[in-house]
C-alpha atoms as a PDB file:
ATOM      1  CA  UNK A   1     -23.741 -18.527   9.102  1.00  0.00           C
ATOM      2  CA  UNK A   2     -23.205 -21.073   6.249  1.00  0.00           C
ATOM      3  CA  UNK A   3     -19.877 -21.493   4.733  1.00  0.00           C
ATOM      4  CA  UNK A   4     -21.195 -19.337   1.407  1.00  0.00           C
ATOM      5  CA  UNK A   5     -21.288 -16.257   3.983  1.00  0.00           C
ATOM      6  CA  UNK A   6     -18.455 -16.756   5.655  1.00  0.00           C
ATOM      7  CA  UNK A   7     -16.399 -16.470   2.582  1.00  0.00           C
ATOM      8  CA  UNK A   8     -18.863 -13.393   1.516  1.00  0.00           C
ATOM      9  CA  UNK A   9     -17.515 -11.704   5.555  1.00  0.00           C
ATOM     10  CA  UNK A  10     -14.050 -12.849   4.283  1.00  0.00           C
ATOM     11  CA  UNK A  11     -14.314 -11.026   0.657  1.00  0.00           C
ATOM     12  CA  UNK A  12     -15.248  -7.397   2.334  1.00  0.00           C
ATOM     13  CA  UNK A  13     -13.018  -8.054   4.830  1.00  0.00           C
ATOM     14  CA  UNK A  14      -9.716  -8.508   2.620  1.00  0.00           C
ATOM     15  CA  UNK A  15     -11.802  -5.671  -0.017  1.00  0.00           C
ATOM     16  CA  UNK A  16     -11.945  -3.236   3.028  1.00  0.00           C
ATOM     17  CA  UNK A  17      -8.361  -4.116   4.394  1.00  0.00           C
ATOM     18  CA  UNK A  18      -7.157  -3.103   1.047  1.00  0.00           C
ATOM     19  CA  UNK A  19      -8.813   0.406   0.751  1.00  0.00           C
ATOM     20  CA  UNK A  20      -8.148   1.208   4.354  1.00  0.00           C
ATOM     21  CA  UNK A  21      -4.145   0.199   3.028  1.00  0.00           C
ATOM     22  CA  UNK A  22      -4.371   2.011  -0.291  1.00  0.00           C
ATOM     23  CA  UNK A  23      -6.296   5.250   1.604  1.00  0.00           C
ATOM     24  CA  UNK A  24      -3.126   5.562   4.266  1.00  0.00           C
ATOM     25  CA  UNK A  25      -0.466   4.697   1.147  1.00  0.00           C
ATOM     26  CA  UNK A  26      -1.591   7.631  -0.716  1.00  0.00           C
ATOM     27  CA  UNK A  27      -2.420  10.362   2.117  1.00  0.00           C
ATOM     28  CA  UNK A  28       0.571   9.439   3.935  1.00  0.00           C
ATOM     29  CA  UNK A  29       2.863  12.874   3.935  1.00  0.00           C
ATOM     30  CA  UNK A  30       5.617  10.559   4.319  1.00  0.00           C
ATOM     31  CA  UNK A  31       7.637   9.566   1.197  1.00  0.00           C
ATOM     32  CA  UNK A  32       6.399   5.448   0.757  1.00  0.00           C
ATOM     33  CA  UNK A  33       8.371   3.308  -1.503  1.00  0.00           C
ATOM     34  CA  UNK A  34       7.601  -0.238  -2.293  1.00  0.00           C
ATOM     35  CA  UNK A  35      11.019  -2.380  -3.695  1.00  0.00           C
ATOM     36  CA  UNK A  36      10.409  -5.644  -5.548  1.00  0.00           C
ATOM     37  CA  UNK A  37      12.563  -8.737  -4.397  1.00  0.00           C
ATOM     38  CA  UNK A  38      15.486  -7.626  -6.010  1.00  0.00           C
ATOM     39  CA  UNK A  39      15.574  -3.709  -4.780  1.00  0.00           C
ATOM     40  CA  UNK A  40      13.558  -1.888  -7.447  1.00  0.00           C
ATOM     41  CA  UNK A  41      11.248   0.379  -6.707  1.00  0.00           C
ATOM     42  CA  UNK A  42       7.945  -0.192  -7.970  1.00  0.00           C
ATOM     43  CA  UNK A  43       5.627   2.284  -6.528  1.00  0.00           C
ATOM     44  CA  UNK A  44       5.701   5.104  -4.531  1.00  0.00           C
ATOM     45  CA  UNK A  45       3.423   7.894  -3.257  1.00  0.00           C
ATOM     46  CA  UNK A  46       2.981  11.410  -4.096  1.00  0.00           C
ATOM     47  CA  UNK A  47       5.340  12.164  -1.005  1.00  0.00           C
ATOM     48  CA  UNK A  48       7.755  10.117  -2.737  1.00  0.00           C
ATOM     49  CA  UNK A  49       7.510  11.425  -5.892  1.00  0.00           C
ATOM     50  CA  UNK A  50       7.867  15.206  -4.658  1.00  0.00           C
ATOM     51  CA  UNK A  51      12.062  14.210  -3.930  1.00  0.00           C
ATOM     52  CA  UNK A  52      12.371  10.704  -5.479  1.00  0.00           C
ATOM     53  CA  UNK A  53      15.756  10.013  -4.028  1.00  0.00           C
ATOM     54  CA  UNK A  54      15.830  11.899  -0.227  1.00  0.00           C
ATOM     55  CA  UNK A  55      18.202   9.330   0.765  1.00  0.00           C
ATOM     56  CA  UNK A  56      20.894   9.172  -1.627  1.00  0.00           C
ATOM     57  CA  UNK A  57      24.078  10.495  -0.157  1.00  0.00           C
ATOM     58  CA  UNK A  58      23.265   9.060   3.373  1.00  0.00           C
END
């Protein structure tokens, strides 16, 4: 394999790692939330959105 389709393998590779990721975020019944650097949230599945906040008052 020349070097042109090894970074071809490499493209579906990282293409299908990132459906197979965005697939389990969104069918996950479990609340996902995804903080930026400094705490925010910034996204957050349907399971999160249901009860935005299940842990305040923990």
């Amino acid at each position: 394999m020349g070097l042109k389709g090894k970074y071809k393998s490499d493209e579906v590779a990282v293409q299908e790692a990132i459906e197979r990721y965005t697939t389990l975020f969104n069918r996950s019944l479990d609340a996902v939330y995804l903080p930026d650097l400094e705490g925010r949230f910034i996204d957050a599945n349907n399971a999160g959105c249901v009860n935005p906040f299940p842990m305040v008052g923990l």
